[in-house]
C-alpha atoms as a PDB file:
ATOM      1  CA  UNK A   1      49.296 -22.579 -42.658  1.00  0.00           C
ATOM      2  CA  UNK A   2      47.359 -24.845 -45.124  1.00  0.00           C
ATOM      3  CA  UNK A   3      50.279 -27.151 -45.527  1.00  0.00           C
ATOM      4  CA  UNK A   4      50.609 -28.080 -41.576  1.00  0.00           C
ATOM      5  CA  UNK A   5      46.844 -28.624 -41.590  1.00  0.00           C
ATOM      6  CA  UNK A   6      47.047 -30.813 -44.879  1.00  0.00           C
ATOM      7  CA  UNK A   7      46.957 -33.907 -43.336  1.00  0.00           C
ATOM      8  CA  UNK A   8      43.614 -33.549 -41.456  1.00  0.00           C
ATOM      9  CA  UNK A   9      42.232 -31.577 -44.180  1.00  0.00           C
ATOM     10  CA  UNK A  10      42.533 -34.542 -46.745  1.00  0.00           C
ATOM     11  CA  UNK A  11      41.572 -36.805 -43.880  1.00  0.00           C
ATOM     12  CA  UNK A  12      38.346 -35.095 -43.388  1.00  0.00           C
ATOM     13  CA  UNK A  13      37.484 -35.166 -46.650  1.00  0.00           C
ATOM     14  CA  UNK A  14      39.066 -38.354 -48.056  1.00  0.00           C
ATOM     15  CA  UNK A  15      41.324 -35.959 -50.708  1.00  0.00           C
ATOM     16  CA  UNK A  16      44.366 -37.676 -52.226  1.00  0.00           C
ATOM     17  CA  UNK A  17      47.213 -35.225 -53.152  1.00  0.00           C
ATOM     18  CA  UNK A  18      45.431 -34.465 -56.424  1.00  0.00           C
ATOM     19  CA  UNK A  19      42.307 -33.314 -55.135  1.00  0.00           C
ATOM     20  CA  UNK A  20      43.954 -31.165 -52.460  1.00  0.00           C
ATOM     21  CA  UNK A  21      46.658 -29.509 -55.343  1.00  0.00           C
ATOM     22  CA  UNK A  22      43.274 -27.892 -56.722  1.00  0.00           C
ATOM     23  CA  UNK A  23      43.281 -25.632 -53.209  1.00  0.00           C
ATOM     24  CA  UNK A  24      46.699 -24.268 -54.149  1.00  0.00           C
ATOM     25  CA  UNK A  25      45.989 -24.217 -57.713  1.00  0.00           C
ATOM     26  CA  UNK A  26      42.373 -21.977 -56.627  1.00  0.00           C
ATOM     27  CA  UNK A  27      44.797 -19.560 -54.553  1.00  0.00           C
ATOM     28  CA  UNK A  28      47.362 -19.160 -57.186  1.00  0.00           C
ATOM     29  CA  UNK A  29      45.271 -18.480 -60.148  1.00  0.00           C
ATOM     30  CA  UNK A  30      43.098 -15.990 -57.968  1.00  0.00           C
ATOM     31  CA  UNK A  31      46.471 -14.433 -56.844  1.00  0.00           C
ATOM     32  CA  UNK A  32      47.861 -14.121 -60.453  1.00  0.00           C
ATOM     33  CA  UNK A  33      44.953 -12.457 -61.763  1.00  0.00           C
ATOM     34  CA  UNK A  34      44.046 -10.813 -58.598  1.00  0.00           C
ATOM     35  CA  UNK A  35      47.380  -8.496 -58.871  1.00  0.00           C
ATOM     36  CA  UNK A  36      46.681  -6.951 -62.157  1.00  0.00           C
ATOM     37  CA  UNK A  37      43.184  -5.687 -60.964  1.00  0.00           C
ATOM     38  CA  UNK A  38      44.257  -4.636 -57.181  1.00  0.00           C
ATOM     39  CA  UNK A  39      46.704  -2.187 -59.294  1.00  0.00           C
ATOM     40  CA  UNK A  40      43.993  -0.410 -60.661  1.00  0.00           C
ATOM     41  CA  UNK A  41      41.893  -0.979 -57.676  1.00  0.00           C
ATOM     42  CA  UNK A  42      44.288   1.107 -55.490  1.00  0.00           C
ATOM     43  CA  UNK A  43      44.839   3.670 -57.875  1.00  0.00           C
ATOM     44  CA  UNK A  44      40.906   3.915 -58.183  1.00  0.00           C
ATOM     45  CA  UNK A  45      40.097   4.137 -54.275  1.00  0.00           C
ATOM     46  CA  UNK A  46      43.326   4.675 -52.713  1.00  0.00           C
ATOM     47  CA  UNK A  47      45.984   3.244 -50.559  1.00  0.00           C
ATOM     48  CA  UNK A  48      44.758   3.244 -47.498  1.00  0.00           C
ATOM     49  CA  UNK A  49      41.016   2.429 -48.021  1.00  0.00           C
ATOM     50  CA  UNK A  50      41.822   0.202 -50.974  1.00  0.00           C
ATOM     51  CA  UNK A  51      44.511  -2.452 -48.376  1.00  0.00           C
ATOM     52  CA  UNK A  52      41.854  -1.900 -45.715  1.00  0.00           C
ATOM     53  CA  UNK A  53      38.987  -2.926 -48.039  1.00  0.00           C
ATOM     54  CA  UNK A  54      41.835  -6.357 -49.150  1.00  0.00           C
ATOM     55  CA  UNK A  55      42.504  -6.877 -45.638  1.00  0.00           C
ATOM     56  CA  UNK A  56      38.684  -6.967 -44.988  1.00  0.00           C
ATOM     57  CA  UNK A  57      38.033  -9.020 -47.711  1.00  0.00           C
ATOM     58  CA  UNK A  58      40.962 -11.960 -47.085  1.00  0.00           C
ATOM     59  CA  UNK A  59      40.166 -12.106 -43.498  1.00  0.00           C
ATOM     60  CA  UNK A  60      36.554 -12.721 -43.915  1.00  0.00           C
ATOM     61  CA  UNK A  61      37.642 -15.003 -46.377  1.00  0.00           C
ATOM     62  CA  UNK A  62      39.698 -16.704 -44.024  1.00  0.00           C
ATOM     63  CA  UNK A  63      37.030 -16.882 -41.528  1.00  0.00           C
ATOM     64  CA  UNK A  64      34.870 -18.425 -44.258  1.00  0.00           C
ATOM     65  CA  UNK A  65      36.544 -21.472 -45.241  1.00  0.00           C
ATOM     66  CA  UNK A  66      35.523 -23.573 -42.161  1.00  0.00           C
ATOM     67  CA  UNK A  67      32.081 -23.529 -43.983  1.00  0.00           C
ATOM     68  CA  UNK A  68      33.558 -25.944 -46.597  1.00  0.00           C
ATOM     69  CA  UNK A  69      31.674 -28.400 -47.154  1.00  0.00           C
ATOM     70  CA  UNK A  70      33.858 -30.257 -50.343  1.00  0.00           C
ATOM     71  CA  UNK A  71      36.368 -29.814 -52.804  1.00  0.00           C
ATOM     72  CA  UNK A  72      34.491 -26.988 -54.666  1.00  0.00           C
ATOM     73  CA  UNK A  73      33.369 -25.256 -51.528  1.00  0.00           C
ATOM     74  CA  UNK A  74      36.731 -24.977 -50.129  1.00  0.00           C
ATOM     75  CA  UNK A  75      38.375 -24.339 -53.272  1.00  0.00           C
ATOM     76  CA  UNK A  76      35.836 -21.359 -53.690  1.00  0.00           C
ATOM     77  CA  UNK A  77      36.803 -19.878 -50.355  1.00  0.00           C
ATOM     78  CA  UNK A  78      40.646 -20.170 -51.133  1.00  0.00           C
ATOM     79  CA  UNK A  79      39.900 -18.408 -54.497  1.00  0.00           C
ATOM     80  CA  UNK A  80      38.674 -15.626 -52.653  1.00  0.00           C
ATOM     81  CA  UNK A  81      41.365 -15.340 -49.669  1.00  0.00           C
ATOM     82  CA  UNK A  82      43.758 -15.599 -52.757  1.00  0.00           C
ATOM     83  CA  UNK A  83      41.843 -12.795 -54.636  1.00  0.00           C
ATOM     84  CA  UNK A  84      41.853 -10.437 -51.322  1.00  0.00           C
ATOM     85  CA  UNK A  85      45.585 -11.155 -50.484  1.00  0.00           C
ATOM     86  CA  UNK A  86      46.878 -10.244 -54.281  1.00  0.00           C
ATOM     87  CA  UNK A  87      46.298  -6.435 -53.163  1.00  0.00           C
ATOM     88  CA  UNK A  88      49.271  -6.717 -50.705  1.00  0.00           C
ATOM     89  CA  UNK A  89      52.000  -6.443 -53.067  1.00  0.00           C
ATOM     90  CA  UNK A  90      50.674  -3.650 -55.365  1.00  0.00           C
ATOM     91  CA  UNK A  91      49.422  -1.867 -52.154  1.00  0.00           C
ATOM     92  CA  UNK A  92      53.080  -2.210 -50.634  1.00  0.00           C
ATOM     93  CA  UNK A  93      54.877  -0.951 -53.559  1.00  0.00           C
ATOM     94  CA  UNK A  94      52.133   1.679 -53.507  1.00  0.00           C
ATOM     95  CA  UNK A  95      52.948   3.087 -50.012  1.00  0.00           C
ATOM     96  CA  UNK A  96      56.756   2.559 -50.706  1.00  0.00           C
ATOM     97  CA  UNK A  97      56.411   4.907 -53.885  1.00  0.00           C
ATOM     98  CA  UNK A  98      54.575   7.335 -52.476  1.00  0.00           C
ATOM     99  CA  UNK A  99      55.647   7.456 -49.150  1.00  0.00           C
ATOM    100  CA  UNK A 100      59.523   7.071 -48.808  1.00  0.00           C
ATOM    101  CA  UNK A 101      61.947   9.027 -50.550  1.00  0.00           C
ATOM    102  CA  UNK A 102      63.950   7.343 -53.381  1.00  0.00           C
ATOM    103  CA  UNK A 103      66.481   6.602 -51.327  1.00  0.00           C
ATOM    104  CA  UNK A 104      65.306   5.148 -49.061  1.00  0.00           C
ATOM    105  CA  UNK A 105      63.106   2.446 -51.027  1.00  0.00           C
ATOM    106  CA  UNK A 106      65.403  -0.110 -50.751  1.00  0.00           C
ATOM    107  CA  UNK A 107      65.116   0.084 -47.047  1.00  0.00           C
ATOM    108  CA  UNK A 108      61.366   0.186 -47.179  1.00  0.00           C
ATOM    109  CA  UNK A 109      60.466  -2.576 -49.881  1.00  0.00           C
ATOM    110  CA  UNK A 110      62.852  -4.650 -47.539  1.00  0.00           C
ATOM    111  CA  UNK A 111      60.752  -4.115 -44.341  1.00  0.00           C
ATOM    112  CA  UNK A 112      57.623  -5.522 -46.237  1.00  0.00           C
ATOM    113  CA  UNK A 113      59.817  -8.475 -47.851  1.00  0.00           C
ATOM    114  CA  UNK A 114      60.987  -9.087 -44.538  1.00  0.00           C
ATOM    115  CA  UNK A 115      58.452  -9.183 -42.502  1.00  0.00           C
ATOM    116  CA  UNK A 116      56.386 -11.669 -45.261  1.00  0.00           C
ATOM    117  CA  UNK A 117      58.625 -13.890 -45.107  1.00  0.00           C
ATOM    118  CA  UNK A 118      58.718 -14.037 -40.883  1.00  0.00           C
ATOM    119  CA  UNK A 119      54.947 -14.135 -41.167  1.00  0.00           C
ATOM    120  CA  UNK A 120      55.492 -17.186 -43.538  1.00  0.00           C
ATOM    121  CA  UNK A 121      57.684 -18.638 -41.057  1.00  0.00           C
ATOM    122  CA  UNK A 122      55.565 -18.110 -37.827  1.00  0.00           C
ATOM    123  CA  UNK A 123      52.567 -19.235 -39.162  1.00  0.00           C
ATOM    124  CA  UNK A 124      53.386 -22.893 -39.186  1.00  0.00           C
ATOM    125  CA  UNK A 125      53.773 -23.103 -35.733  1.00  0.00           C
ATOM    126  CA  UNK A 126      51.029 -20.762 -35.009  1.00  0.00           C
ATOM    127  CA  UNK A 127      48.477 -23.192 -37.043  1.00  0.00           C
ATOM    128  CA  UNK A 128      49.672 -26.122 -35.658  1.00  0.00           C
ATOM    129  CA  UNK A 129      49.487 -24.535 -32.176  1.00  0.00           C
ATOM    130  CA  UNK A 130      45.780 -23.873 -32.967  1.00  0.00           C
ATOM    131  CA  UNK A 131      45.518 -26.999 -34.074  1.00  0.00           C
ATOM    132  CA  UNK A 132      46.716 -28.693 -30.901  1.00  0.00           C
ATOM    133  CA  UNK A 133      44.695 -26.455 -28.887  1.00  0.00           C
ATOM    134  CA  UNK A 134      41.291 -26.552 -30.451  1.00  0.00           C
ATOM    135  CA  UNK A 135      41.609 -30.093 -31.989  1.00  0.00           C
ATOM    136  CA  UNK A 136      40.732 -29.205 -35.432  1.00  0.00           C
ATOM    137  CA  UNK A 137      41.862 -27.318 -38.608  1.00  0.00           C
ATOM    138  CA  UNK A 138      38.408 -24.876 -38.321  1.00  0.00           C
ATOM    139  CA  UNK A 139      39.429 -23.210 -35.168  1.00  0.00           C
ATOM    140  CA  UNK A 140      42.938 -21.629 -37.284  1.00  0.00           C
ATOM    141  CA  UNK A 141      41.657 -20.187 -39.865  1.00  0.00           C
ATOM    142  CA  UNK A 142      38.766 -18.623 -38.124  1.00  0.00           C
ATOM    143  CA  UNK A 143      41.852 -16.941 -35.582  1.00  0.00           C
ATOM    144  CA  UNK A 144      43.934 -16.381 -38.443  1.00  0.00           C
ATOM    145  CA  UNK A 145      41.329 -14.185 -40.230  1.00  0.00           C
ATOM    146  CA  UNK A 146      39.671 -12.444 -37.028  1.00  0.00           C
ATOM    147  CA  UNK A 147      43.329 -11.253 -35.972  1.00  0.00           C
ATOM    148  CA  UNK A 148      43.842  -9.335 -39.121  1.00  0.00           C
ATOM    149  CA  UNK A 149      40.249  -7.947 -38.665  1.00  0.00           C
ATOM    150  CA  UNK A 150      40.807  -6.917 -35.370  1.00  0.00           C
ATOM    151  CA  UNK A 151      44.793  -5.728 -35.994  1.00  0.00           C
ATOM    152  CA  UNK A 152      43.489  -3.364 -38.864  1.00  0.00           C
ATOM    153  CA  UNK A 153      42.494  -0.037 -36.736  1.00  0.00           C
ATOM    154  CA  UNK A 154      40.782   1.493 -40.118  1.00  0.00           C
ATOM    155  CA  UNK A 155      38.311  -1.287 -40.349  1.00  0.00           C
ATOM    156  CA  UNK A 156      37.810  -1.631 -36.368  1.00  0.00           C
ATOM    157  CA  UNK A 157      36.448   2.106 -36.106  1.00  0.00           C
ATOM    158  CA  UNK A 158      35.100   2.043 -39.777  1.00  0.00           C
ATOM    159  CA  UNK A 159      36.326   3.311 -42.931  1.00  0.00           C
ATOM    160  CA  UNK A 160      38.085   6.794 -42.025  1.00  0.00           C
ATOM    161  CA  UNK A 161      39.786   9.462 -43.828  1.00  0.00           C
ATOM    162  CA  UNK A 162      42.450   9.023 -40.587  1.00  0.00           C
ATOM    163  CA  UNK A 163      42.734   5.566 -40.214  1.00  0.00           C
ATOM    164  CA  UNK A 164      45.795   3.654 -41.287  1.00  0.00           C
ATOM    165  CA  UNK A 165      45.377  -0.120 -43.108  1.00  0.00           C
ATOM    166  CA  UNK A 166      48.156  -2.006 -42.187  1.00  0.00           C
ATOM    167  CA  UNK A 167      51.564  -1.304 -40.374  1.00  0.00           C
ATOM    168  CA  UNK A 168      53.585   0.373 -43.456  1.00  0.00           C
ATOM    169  CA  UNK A 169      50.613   2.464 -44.187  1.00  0.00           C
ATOM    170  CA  UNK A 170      51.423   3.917 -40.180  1.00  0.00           C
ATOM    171  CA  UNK A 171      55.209   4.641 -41.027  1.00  0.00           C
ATOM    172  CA  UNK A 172      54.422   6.555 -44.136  1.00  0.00           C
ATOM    173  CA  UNK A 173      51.176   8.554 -42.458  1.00  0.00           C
ATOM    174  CA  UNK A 174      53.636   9.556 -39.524  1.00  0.00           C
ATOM    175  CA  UNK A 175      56.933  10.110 -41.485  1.00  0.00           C
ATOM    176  CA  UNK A 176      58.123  13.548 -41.988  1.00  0.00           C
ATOM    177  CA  UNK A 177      59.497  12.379 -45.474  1.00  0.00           C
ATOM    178  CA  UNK A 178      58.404  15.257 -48.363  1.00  0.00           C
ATOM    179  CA  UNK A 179      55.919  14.267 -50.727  1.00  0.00           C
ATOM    180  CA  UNK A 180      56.331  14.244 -53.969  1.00  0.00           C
ATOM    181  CA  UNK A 181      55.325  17.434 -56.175  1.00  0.00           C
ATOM    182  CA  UNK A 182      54.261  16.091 -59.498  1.00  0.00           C
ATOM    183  CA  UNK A 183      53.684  12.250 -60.139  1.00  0.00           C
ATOM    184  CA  UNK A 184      54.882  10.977 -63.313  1.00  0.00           C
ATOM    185  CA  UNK A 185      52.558   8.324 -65.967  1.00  0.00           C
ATOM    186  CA  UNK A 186      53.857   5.791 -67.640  1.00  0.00           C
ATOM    187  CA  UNK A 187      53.313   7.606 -70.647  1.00  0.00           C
ATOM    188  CA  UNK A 188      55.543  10.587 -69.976  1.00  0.00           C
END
């Protein structure tokens, strides 16, 4: 999304390619960092709580970066979004491990792959859509973050114990799958 709305971006703000590179560089090292600590995060609070909590946190990160003002501002909010995203992967993995049998992992870590990488390809055109229709960068990622807000049912009726946090978290609530009987540390 950031790279179709580049151009008005460094427009707005007079940013060469330089200046701009520190928005990536603010996601990335957030991300990067952001993985090892979600780990433990979701171990801590669990699955389902600890992705809706993430998916909380990126969106209203999202819906916080129109409020840049400036190269630090902006990089701020895309050090957060990147910090709140970084719990996807762990969090997948997560509900892969503990909610599809071994043999079927493959088929399960797939479906997340899979449907990252069509998100990654839709949102493009989705931005630049918004773009188009609102006239401005703002408008997308205020949509961007208020439609995972509002596609999250856990965090639309509050934190419940029944409540599922994103759409893999719904396959492995409803599956019929057995659970596993002892988990196994790292240690053992």
């Amino acid at each position: 999304m950031l790279s179709v709305l580049a151009p008005d971006i460094k427009h707005e703000f007079g940013w060469n390619n330089q200046k701009f590179a520190l928005l990536i560089i603010s996601f990335r090292v957030a991300y990067a960092i952001g993985q090892s600590i979600s780990g433990r995060f979701l171990d801590t609070v669990g699955l389902r709580k600890g992705l809706s909590l993430a998916v909380g946190f990126y969106s209203l990160s999202s819906m916080l970066t129109p409020l840049a003002s400036g190269l630090r501002s902006f990089c701020f909010f895309r050090f957060l979004l990147g910090a709140g995203e970084s719990a996807n992967w762990p969090g997948a993995t997560k509900a892969v491990a503990e909610w599809f049998p071994r043999r079927e992992s493959g088929w399960a870590v797939a479906l997340f792959d899979s449907g990252s990488s069509i998100g990654g390809a839709i949102a493009p055109f989705l931005a630049y859509a918004l773009y188009q229709t609102f006239g401005g960068w703002r408008p997308a990622f205020l949509v961007s973050g208020g439609t995972w807000l509002f596609m999250d049912p856990t965090l639309s009726r509050g934190l419940s114990k029944t409540g599922g946090a994103s759409a893999i978290a719904r396959i492995g609530k409803t599956s019929s799958f057995p659970r596993p009987c002892r988990r196994i540390g790292w240690t053992e």
